[in-house]
Protein backbone atom coordinates (compact mmCIF):
# COMPACT_ATOMS: atom_id res chain seq x y z
CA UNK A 1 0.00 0.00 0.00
CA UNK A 2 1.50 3.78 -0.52
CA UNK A 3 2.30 5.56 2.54
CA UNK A 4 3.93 8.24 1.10
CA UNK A 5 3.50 10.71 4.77
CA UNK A 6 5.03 8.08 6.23
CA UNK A 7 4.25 5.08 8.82
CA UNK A 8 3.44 5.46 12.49
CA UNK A 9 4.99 1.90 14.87
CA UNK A 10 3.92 2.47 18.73
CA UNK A 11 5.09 -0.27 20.93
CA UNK A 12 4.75 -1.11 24.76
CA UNK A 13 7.02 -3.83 26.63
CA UNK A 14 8.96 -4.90 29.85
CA UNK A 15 11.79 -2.87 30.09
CA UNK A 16 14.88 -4.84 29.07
CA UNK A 17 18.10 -4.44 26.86
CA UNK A 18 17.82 -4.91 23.79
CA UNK A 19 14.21 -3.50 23.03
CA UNK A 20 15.60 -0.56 20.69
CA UNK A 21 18.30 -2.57 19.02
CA UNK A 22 15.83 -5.28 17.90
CA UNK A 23 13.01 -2.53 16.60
CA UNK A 24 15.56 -0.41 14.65
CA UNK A 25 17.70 -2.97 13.31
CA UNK A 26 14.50 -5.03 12.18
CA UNK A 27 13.69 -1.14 10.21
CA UNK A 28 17.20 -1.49 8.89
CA UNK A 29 17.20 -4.28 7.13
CA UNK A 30 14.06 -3.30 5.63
CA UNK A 31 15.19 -0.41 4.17
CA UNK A 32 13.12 1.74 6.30
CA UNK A 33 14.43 5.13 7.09
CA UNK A 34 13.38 6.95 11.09
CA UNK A 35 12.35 9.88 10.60
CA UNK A 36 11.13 10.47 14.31
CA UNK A 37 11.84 8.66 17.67
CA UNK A 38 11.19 8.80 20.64
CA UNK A 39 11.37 6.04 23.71
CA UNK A 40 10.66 6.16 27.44
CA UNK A 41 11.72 3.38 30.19
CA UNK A 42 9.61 3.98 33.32
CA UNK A 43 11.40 3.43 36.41
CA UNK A 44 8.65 2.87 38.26
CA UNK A 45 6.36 0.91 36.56
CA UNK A 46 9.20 -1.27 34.10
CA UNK A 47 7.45 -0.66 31.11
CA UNK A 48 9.01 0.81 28.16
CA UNK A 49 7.48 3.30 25.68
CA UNK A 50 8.26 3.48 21.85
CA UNK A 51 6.78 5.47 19.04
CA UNK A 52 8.63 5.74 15.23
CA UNK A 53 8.01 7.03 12.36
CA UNK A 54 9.81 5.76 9.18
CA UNK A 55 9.66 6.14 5.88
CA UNK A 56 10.24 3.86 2.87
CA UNK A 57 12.34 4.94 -0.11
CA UNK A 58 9.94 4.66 -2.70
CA UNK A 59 7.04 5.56 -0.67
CA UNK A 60 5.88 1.91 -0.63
CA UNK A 61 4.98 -0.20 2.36
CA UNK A 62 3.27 -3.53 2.77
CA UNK A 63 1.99 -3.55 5.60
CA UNK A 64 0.86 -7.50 5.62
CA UNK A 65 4.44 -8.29 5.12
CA UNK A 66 6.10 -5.62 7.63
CA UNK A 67 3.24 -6.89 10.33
CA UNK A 68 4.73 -10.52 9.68
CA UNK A 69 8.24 -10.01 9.95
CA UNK A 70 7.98 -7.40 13.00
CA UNK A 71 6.10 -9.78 15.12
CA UNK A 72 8.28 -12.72 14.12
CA UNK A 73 11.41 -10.47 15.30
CA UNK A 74 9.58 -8.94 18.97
CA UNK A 75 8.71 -12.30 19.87
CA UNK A 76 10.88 -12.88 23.14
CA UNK A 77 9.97 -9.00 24.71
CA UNK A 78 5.93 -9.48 25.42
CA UNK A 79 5.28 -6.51 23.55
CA UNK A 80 2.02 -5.00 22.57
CA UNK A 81 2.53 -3.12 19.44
CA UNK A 82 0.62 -1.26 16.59
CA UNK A 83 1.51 0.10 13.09
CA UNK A 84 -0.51 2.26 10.65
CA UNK A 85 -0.01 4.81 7.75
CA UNK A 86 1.06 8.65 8.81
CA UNK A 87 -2.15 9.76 6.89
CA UNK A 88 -4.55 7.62 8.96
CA UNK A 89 -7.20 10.08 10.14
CA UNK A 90 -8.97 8.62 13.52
CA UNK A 91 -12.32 9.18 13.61
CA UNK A 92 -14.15 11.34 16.70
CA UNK A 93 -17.04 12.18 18.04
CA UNK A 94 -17.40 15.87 19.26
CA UNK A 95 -19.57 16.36 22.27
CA UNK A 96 -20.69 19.56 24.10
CA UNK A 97 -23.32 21.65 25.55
CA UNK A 98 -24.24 25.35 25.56
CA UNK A 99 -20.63 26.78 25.88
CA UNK A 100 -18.78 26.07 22.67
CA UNK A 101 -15.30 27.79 23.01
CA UNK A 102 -13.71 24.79 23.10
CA UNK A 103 -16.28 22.84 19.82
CA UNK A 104 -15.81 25.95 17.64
CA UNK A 105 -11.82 25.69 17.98
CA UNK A 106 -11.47 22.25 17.96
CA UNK A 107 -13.86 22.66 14.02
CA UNK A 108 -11.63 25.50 13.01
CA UNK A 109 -8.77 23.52 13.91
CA UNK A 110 -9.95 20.60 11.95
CA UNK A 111 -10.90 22.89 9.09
CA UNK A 112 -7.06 24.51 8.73
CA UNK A 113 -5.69 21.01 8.47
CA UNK A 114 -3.77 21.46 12.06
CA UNK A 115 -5.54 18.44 13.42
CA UNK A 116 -6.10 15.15 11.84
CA UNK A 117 -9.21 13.68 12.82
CA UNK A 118 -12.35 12.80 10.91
CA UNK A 119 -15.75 14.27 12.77
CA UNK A 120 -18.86 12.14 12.10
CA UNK A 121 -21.07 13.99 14.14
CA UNK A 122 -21.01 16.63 16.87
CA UNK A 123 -23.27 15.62 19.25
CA UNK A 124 -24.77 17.66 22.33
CA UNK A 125 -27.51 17.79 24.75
CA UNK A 126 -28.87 21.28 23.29
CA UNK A 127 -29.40 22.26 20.05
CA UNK A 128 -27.22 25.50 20.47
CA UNK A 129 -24.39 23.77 19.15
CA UNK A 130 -26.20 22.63 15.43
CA UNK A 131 -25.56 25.76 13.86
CA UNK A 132 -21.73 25.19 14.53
CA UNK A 133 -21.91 21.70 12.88
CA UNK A 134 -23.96 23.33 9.97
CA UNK A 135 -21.45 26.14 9.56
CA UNK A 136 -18.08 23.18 8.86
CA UNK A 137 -20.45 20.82 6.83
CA UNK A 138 -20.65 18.14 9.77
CA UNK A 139 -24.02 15.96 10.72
CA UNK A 140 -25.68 16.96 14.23
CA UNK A 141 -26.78 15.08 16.55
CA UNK A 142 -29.50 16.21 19.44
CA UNK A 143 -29.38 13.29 21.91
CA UNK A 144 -31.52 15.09 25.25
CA UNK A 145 -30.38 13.84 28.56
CA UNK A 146 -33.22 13.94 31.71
CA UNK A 147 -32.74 12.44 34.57
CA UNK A 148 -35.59 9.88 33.94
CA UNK A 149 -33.82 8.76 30.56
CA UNK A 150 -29.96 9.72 31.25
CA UNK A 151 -29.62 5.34 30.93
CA UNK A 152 -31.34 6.11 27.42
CA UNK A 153 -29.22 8.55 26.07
CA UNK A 154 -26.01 7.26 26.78
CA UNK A 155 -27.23 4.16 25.10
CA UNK A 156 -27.98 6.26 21.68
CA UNK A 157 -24.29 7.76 22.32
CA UNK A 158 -23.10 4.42 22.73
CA UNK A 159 -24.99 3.01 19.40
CA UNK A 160 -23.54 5.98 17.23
CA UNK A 161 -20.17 5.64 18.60
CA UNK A 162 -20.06 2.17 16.90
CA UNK A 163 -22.12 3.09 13.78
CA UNK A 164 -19.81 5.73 12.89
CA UNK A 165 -16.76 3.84 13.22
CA UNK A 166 -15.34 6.20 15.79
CA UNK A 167 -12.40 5.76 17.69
CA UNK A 168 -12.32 8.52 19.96
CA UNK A 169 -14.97 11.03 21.88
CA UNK A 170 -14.32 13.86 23.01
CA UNK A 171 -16.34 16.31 25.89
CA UNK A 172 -15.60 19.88 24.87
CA UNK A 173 -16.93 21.37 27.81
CA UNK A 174 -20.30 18.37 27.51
CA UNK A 175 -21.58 19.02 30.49
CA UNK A 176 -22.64 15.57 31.37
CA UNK A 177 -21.19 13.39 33.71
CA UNK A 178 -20.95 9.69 32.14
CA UNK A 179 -22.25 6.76 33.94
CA UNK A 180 -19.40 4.23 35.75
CA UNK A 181 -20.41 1.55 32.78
CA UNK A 182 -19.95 4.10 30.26
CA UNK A 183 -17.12 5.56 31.16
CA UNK A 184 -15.81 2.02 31.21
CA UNK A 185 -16.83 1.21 27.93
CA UNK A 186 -14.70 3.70 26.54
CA UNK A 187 -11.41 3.60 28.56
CA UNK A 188 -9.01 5.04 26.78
CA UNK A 189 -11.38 6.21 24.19
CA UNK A 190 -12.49 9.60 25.99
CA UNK A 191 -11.17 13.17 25.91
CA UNK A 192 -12.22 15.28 28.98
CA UNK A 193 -11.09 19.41 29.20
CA UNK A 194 -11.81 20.26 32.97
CA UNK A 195 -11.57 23.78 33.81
CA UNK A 196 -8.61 23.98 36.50
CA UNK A 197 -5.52 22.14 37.44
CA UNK A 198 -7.32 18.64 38.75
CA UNK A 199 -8.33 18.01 41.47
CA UNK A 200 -8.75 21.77 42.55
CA UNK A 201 -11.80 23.53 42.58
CA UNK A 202 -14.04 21.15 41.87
CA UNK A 203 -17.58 21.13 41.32
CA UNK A 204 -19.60 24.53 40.13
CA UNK A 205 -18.24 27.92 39.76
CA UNK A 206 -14.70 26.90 39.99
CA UNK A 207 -13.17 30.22 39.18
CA UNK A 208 -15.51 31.72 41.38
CA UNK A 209 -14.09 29.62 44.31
CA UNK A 210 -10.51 30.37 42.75
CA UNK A 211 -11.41 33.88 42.89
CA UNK A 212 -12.53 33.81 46.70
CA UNK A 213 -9.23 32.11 47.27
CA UNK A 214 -6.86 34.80 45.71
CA UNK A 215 -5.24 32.17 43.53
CA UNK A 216 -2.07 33.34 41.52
CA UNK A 217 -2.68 30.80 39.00
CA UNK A 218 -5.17 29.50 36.76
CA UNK A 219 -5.57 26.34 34.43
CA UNK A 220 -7.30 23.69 32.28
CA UNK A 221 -6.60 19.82 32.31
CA UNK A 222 -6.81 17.75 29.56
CA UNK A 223 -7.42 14.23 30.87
CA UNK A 224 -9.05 10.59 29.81
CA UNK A 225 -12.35 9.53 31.40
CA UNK A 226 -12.59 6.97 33.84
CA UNK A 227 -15.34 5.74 36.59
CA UNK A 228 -13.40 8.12 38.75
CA UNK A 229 -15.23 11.22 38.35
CA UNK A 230 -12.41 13.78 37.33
CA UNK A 231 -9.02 11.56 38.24
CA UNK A 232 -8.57 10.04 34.74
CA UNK A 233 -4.74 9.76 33.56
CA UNK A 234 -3.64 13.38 32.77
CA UNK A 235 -2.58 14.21 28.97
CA UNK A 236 -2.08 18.24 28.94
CA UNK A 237 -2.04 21.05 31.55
CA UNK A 238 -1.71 24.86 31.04
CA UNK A 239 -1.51 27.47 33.20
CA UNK A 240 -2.07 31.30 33.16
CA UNK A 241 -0.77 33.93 36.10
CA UNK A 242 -3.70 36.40 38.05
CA UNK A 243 -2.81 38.70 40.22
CA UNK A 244 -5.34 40.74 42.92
CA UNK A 245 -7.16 42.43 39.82
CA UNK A 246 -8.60 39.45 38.32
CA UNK A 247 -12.41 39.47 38.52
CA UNK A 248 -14.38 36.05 38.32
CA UNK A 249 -15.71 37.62 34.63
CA UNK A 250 -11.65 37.94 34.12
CA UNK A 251 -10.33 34.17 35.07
CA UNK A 252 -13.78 32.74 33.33
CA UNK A 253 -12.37 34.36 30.08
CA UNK A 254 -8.55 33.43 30.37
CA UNK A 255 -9.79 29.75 31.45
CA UNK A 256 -11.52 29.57 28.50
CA UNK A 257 -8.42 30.57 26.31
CA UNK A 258 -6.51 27.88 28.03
CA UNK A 259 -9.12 25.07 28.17
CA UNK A 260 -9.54 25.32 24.24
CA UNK A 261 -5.62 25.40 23.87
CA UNK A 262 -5.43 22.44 26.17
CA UNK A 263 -7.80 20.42 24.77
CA UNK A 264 -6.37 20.70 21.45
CA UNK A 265 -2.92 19.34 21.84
CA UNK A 266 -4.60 16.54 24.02
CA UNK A 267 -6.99 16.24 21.13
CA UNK A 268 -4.12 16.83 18.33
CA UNK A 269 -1.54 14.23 20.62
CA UNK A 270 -3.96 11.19 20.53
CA UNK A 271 -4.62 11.79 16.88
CA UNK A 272 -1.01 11.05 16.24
CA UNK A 273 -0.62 8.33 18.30
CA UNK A 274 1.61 10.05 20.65
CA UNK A 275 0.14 9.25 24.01
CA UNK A 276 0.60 5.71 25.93
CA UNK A 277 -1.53 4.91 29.14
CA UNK A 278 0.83 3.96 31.93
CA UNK A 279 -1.66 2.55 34.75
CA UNK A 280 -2.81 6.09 36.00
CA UNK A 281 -0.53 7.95 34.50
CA UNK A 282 0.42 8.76 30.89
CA UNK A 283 3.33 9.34 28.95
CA UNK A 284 3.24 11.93 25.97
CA UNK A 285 5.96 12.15 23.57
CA UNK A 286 5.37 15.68 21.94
């Protein structure tokens, strides 16, 4: 098959000698040029982190063949590994509610080419968001959530997750919380932006508590979902200085800034295959 962008290998493995010899060596003799590496042993955990991308000369690569060989050559390092073309474009659905800083530049994102996803819906709970999906060409979907029928809704989420063919969702600002089973279901598979450096603040009217406490310091975390409401592994953190001038109107409007810009590299990082789960942690190679 042509991958002319290139060809993305992640791999995950006990840490022991030999693990980088064996991957680039086996890239060697297939005439496969690196063109970006980068590799993390874990101290603490033992696991070792890899993520290439190589090129072939004439653009070629079969990936039947390369699948074949590479597992044949791994076989005595237990290693979970993955390989697809550069130009692969994951699939994602959008979800959000009535604020839609973070929907409108996670579309214009898209739209510029800086972020290579494919949208097959935004989704929300209100149909403020529709005219935003309208506006970049994208189907909308109006899925109401009540407290009587919250089971229902997250079962129509659920059923167009796997109709489109997505791989990842992601809650730009959706202000839903998901269900233990859900949030299960897609472990791994869930974007969250939360609007201050976890576990601050949480709850409602977090910069209004952050403004009652004089905080210096304001942020966004970018984290995956888990049954833990709000303590999924951390992808991206930002952070913006206040000093005793900041109003709540103030830090609600830098926050916003941040949470967008946060949420994008998280977004824009998983896209690319660039962040690895490590039990609660993660590690991001930029």
């Amino acid at each position: 098959m042509p991958a002319p962008d290139g060809v993305v290998l992640r791999c995950v493995a006990p840490d022991r000698i030999g693990l980088v010899a064996t991957v680039t060596g086996f890239l060697a003799r297939q005439r496969l040029s690196v063109v970006e590496s980068h590799d993390f042993g874990d101290p603490d955990t033992g696991r070792f982190f890899m993520r290439i991308e190589f090129k072939s000369a004439n653009g070629a690569f079969d990936r039947a063949a390369f699948e074949m060989g590479f597992a044949e050559a791994v076989a005595a390092f237990d290693m979970e590994w993955s390989v697809r073309p550069k130009a692969d474009r994951p699939k994602m659905l959008l979800l959000a509610s009535k604020a839609d800083h973070c929907l409108s530049d996670l579309l214009h994102r898209r739209r510029r080419g800086e972020l290579a996803v494919e949208i097959p819906a935004v989704v929300s709970n209100h149909v403020d968001a529709e005219w935003h999906a309208e506006r970049h060409g994208l189907p909308f979907v109006h899925i109401p959530v009540t407290k009587d029928a919250k089971a229902q809704a997250e079962d129509a989420l659920l059923a167009l997750f796997e109709e489109t063919g997505a791989e990842l969702v992601v809650l730009a600002r959706y202000m839903q919380v998901l269900s233990d089973d859900l949030a299960r279901r897609l472990e791994g598979r869930c974007i969250n932006i939360h609007h201050s450096f976890l576990p601050s603040f949480k709850g409602a009217r977090p910069y209004h508590q952050a403004h009652t406490r004089g905080v210096k310091l304001i942020g966004a975390t970018a984290h995956y979902v888990t049954a833990a409401l709000d303590e999924g592994p951390i992808i991206a953190q930002d952070a913006a200085p206040v000093d005793h001038r900041a109003t709540p109107a103030h830090m609600i409007a830098r926050g916003r800034e941040i949470e967008a810009r946060v949420l994008a590299r998280a977004v824009r990082a998983h896209a690319e295959g660039r962040i690895f789960l490590n039990g609660r942690k993660t590690v991001v190679f930029d």
